[in-house]
C-alpha atoms as a PDB file:
ATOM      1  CA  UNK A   1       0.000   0.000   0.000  1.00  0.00           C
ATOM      2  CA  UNK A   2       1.289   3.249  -0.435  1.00  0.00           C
ATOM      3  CA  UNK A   3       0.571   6.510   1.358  1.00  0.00           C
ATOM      4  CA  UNK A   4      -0.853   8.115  -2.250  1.00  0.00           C
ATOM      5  CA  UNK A   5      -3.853   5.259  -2.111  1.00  0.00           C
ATOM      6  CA  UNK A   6      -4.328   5.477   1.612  1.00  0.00           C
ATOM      7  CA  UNK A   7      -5.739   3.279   4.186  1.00  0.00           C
ATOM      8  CA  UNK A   8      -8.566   0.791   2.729  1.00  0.00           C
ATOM      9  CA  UNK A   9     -12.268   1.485   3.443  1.00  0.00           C
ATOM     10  CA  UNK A  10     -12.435  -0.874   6.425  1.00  0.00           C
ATOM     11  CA  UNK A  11      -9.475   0.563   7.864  1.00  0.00           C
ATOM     12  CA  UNK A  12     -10.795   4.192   7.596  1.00  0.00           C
ATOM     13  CA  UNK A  13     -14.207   3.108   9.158  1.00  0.00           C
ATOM     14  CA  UNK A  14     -12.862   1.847  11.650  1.00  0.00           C
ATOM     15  CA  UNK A  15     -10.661   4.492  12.585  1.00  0.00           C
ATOM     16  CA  UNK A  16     -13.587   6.132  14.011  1.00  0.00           C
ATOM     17  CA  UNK A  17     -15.153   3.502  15.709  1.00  0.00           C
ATOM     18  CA  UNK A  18     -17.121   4.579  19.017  1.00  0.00           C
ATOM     19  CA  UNK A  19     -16.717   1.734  21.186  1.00  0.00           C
ATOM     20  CA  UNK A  20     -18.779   3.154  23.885  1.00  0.00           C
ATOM     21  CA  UNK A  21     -22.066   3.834  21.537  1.00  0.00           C
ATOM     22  CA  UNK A  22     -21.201  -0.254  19.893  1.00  0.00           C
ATOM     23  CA  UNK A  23     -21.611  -1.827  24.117  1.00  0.00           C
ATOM     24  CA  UNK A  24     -24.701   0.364  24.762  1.00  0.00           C
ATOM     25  CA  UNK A  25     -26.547   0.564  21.080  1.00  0.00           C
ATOM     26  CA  UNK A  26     -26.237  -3.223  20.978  1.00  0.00           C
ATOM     27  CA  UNK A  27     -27.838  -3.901  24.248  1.00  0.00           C
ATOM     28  CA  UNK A  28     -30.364  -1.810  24.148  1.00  0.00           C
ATOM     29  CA  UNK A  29     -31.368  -2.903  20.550  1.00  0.00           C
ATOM     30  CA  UNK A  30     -31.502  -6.371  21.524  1.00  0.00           C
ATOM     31  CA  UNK A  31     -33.779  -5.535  24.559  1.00  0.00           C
ATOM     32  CA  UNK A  32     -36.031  -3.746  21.920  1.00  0.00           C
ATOM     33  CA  UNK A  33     -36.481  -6.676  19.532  1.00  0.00           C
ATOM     34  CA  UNK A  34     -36.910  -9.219  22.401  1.00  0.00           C
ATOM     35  CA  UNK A  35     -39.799  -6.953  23.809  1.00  0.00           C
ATOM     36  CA  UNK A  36     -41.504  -6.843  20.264  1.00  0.00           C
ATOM     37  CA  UNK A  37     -40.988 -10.172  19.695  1.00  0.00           C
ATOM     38  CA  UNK A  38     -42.005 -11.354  23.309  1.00  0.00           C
ATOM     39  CA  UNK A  39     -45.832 -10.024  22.210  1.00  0.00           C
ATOM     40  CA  UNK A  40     -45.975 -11.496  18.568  1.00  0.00           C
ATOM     41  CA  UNK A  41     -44.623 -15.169  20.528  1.00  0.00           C
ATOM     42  CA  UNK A  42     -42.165 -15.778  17.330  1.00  0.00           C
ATOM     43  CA  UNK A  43     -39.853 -18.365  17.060  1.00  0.00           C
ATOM     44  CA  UNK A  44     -36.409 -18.231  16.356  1.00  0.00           C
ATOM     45  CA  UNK A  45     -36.594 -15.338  18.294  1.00  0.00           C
ATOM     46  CA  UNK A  46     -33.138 -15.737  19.916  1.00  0.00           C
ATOM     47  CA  UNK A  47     -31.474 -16.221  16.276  1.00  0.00           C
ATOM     48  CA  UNK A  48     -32.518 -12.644  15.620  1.00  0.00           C
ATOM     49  CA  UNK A  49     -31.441 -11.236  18.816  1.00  0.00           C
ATOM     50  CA  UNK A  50     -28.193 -13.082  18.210  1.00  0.00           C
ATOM     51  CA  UNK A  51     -27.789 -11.821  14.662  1.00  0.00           C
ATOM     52  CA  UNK A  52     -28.625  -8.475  16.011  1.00  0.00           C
ATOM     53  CA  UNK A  53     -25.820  -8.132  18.998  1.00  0.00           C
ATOM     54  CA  UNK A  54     -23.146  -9.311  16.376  1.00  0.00           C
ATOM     55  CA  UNK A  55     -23.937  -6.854  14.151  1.00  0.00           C
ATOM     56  CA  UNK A  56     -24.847  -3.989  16.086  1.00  0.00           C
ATOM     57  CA  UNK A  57     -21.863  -4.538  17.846  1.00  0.00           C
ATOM     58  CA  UNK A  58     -19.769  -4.047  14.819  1.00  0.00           C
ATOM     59  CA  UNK A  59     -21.374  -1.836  12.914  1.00  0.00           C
ATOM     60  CA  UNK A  60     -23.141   0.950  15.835  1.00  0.00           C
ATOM     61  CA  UNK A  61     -19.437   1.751  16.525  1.00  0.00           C
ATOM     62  CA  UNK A  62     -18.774   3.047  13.426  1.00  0.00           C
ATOM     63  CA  UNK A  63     -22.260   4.534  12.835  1.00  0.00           C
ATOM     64  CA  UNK A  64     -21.268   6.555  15.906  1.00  0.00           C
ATOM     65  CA  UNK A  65     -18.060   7.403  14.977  1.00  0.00           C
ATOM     66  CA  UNK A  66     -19.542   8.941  11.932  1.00  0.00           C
ATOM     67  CA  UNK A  67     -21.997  10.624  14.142  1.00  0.00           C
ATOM     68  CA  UNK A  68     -19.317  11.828  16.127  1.00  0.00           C
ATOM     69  CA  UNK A  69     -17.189  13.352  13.338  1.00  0.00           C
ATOM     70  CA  UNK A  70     -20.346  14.627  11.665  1.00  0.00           C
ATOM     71  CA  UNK A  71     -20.599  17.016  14.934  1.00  0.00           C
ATOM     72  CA  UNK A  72     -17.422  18.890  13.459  1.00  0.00           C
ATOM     73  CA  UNK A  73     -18.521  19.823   9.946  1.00  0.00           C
ATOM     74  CA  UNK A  74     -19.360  23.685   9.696  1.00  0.00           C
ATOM     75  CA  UNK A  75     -22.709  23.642   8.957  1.00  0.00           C
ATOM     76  CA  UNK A  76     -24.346  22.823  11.835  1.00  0.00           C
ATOM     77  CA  UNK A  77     -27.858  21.620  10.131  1.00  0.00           C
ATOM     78  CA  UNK A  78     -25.757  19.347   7.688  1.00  0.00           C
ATOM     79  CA  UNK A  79     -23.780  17.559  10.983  1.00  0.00           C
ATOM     80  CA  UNK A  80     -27.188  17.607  12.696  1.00  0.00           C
ATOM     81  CA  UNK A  81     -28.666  16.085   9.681  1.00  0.00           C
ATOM     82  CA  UNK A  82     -26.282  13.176   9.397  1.00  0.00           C
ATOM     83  CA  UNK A  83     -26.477  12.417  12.770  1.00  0.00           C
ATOM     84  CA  UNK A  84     -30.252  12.238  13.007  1.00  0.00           C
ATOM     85  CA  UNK A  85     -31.091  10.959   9.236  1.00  0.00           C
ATOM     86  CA  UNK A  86     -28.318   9.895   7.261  1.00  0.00           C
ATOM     87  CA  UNK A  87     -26.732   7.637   9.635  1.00  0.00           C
ATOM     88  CA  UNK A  88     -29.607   5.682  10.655  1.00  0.00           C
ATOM     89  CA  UNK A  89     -31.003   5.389   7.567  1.00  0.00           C
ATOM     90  CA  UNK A  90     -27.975   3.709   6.524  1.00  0.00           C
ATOM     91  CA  UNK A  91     -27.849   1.544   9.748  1.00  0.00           C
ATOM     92  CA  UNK A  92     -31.237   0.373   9.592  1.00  0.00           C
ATOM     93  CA  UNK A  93     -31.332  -0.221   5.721  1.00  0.00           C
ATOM     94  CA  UNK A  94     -28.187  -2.533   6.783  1.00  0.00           C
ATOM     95  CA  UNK A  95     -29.695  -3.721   9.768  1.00  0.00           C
ATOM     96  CA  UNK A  96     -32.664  -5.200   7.570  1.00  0.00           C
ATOM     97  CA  UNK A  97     -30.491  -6.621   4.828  1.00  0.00           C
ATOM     98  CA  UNK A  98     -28.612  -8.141   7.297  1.00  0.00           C
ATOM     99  CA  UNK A  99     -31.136  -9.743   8.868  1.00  0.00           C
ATOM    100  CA  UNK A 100     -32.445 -11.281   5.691  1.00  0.00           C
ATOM    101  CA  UNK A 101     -29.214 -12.561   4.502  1.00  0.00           C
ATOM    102  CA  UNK A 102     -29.045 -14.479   7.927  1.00  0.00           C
ATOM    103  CA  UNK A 103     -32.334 -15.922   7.188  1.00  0.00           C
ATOM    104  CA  UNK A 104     -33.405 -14.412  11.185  1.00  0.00           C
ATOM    105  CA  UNK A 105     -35.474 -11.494   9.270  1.00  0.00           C
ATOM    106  CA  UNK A 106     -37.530  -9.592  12.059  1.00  0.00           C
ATOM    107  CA  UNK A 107     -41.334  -9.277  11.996  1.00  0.00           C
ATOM    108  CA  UNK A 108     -42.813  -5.710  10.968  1.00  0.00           C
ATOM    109  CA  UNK A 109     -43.736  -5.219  14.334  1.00  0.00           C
ATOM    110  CA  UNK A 110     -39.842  -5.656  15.703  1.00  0.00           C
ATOM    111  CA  UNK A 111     -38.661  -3.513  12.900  1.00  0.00           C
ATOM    112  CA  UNK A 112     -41.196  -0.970  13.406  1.00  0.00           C
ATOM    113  CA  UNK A 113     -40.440  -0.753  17.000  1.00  0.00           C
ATOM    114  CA  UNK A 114     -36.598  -0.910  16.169  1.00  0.00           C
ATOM    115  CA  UNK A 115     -37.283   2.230  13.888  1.00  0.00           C
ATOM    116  CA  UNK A 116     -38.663   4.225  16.085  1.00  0.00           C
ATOM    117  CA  UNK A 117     -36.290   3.418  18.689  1.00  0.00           C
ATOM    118  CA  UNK A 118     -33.277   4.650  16.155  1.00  0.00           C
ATOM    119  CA  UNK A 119     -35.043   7.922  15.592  1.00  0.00           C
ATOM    120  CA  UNK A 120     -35.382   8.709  19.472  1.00  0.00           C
ATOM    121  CA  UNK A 121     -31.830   7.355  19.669  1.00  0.00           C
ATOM    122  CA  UNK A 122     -30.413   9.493  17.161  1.00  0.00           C
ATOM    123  CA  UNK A 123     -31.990  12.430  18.694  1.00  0.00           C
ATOM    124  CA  UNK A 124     -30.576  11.061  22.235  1.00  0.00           C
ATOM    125  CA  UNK A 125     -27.425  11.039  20.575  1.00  0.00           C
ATOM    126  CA  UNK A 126     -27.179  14.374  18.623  1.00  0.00           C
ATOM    127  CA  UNK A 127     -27.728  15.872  22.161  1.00  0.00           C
ATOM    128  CA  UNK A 128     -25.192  13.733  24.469  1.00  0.00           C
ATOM    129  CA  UNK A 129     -22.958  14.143  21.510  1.00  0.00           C
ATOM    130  CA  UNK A 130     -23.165  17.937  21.850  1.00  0.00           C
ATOM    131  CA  UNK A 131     -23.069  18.333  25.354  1.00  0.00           C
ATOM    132  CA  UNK A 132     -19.773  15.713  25.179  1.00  0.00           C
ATOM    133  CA  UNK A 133     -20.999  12.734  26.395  1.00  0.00           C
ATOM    134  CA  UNK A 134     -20.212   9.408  24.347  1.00  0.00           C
ATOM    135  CA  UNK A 135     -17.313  10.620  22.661  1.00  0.00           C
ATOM    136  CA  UNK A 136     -14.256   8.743  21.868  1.00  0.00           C
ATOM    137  CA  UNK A 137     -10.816  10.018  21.008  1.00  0.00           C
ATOM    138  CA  UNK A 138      -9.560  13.131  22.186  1.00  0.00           C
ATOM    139  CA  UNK A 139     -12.719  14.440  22.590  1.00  0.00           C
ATOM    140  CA  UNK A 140     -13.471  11.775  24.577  1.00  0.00           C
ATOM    141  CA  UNK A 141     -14.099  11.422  28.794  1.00  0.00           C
ATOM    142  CA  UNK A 142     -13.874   7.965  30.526  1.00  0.00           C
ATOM    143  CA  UNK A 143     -17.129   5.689  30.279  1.00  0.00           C
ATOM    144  CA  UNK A 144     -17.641   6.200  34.178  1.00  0.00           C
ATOM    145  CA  UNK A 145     -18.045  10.095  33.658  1.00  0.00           C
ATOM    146  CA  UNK A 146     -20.670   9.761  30.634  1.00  0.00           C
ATOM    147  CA  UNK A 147     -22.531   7.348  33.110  1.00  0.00           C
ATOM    148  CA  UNK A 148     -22.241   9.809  35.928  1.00  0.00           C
ATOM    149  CA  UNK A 149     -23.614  12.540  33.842  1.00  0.00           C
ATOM    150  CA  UNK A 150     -26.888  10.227  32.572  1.00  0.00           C
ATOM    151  CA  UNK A 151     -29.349  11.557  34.835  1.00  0.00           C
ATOM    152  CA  UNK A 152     -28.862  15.243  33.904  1.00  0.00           C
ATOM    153  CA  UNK A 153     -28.572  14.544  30.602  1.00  0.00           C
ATOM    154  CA  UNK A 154     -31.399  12.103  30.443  1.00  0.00           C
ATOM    155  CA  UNK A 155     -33.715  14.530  31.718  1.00  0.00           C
ATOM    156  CA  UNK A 156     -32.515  17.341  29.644  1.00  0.00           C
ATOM    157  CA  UNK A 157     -32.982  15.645  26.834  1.00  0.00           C
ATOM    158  CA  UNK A 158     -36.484  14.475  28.423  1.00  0.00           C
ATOM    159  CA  UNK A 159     -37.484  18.239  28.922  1.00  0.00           C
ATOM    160  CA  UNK A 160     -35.938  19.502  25.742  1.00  0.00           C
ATOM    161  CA  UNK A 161     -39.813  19.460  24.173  1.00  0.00           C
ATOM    162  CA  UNK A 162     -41.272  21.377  26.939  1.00  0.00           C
ATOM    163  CA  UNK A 163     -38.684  23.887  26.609  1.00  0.00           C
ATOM    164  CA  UNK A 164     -39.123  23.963  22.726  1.00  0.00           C
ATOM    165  CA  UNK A 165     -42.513  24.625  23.300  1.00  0.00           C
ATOM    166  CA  UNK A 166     -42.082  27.342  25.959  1.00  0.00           C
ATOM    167  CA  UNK A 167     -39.951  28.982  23.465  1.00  0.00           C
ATOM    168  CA  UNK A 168     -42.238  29.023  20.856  1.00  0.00           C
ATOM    169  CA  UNK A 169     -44.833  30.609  22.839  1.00  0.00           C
ATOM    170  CA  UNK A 170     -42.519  33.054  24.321  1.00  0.00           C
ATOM    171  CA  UNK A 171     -42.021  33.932  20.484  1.00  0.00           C
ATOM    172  CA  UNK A 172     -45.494  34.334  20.169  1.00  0.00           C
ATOM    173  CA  UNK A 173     -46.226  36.183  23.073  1.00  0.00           C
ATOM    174  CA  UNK A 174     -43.688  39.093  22.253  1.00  0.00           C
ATOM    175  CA  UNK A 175     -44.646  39.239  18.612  1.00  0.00           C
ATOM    176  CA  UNK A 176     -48.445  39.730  19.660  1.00  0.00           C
ATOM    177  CA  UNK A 177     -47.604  42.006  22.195  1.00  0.00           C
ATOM    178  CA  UNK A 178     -45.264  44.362  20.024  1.00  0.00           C
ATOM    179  CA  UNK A 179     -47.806  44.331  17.091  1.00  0.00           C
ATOM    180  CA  UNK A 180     -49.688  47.961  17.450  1.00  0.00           C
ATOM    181  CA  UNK A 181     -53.158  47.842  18.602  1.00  0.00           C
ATOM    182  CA  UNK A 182     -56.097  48.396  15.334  1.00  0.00           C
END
């Protein structure tokens, strides 16, 4: 190899690989399909949960790692956009193919369920990611402090609606109170 071709594509992915996001994203996925497969009472439903942690475990890493260095491109709505679209699009469209290709594919139900959960995850992310939590590399603080800093950052990413809202209508507010009376 020389240095004009570079490192190959697997290299380069994994360069960026977030091992932190790969422990939790796979246990938490798994505990997602088993609950929407515990209610539909399929069988073979360890095979998919077993497919599932091998995968996620490799893959989620670098999903987040891509998250991660999406954070640092200028335009804020493009990074914010990667980390809450682009990435998990890509993930789940894997995610299903994979799943098929095992022969373990996962009932609409589980891969609704799993789709919503990547959405709220990606959100989770985007904001932990922000605030510096779940980073690897130099940006990066020991497991035990992101874990430390959960509860704070679980709720303010919990209230993070409320105070969207409360913004809006302190928008509103303003605006009708500046307009002149007719």
């Amino acid at each position: 190899m020389t240095e004009a071709s570079g490192p190959p594509i697997f290299v380069q992915a994994f360069a960026c690989w977030n091992w932190k996001c790969a422990l939790l994203s796979a246990a938490a996925r798994s505990i997602v399909y088993l609950a929407a497969m515990a209610h539909s009472g399929l069988r073979g439903g360890l095979a998919i949960v077993a497919v599932e942690m091998a995968y996620v475990t490799l893959t989620a890493g670098v999903y987040a790692g891509m998250q991660q260095r999406a954070l640092e491109l200028r335009s804020r709505l493009l990074g914010n956009s990667i980390v809450v679209v682009a990435v998990p699009m890509l993930a789940q469209i894997f995610d299903w193919l994979t799943h098929r290709a095992a022969g373990a594919a996962a009932p609409a139900r589980a891969t609704f369920a799993v789709c919503v959960f990547a959405t709220v995850s990606a959100l989770f992310h985007l904001y932990v990611m922000r605030k510096g939590a779940f980073l690897t590399g130099r940006c990066g603080r020991p497991l035990l402090d992101d874990f430390r800093r959960m509860p704070g950052l679980t709720s303010g990413f919990a209230l993070m609606p409320i105070a969207l809202l409360a913004s809006i209508a302190g928008k509103l507010v303003r605006g009708m109170a500046s307009e002149p009376a007719v």
